[in-house]
Protein backbone atom coordinates (compact mmCIF):
# COMPACT_ATOMS: atom_id res chain seq x y z
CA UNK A 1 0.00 0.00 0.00
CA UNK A 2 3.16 2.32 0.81
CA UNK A 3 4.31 1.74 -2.63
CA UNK A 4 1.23 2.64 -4.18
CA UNK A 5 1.21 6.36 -2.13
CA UNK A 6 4.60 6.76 -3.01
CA UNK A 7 4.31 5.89 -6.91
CA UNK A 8 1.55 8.10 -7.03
CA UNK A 9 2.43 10.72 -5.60
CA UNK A 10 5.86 10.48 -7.47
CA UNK A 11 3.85 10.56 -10.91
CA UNK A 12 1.79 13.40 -9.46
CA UNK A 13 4.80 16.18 -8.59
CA UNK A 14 7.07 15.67 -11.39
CA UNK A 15 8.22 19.07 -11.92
CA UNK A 16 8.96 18.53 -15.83
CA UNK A 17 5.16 18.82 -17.11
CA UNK A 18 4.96 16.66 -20.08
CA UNK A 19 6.62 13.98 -17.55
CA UNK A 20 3.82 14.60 -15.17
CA UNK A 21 0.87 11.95 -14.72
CA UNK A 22 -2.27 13.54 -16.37
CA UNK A 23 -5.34 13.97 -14.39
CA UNK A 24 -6.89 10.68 -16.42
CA UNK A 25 -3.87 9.05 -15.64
CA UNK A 26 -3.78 10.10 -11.82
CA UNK A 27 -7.55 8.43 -11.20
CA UNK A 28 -6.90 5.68 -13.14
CA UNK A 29 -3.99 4.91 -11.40
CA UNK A 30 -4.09 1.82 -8.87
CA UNK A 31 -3.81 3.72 -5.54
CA UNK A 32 -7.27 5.25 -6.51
CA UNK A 33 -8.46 2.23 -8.29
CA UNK A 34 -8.41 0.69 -4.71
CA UNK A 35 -11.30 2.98 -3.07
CA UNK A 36 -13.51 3.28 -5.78
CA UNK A 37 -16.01 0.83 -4.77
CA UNK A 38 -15.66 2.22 -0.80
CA UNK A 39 -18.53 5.25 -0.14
CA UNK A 40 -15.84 7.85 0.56
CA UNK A 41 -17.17 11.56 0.90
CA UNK A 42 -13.98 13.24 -0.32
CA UNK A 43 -15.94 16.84 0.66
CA UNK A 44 -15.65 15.73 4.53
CA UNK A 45 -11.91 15.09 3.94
CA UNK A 46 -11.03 18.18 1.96
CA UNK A 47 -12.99 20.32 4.10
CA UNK A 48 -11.00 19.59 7.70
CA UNK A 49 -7.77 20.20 5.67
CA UNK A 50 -5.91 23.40 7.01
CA UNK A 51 -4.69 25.55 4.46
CA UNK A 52 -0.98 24.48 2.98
CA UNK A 53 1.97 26.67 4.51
CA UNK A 54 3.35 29.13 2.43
CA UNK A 55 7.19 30.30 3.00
CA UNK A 56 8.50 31.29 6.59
CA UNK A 57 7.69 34.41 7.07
CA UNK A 58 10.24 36.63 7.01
CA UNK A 59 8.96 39.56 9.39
CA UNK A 60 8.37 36.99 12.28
CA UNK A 61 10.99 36.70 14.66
CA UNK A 62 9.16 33.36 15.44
CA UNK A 63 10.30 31.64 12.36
CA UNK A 64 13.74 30.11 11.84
CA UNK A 65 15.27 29.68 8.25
């Protein structure tokens, strides 16, 4: 199961774009495959997510580089 998070998350973040696993691609792939027959509310998920961190910022003492 590791390996499957890993692969797709690997084909996901390729930097170079034509490299990069296309959306069809992405939920096709097997990791996904896996929990399409499960009633998952992704909306539930999403929705408790905090908001991704952006760089340190620089004007807060708080932060270290």
């Amino acid at each position: 199961m590791v390996q499957l998070v890993l692969l797709y998350i690997s084909n996901s973040l390729r930097k170079d774009p034509p490299a990069r696993a296309s959306s069809l691609d992405l939920l096709s792939h097997p990791f996904i495959k896996k929990f399409e027959d499960m009633d998952i509310d992704l909306g539930i998920l999403v929705g408790t997510l905090e908001p991704p961190l952006g760089p340190p910022d620089s004007q807060n003492p708080t932060d270290s580089n």
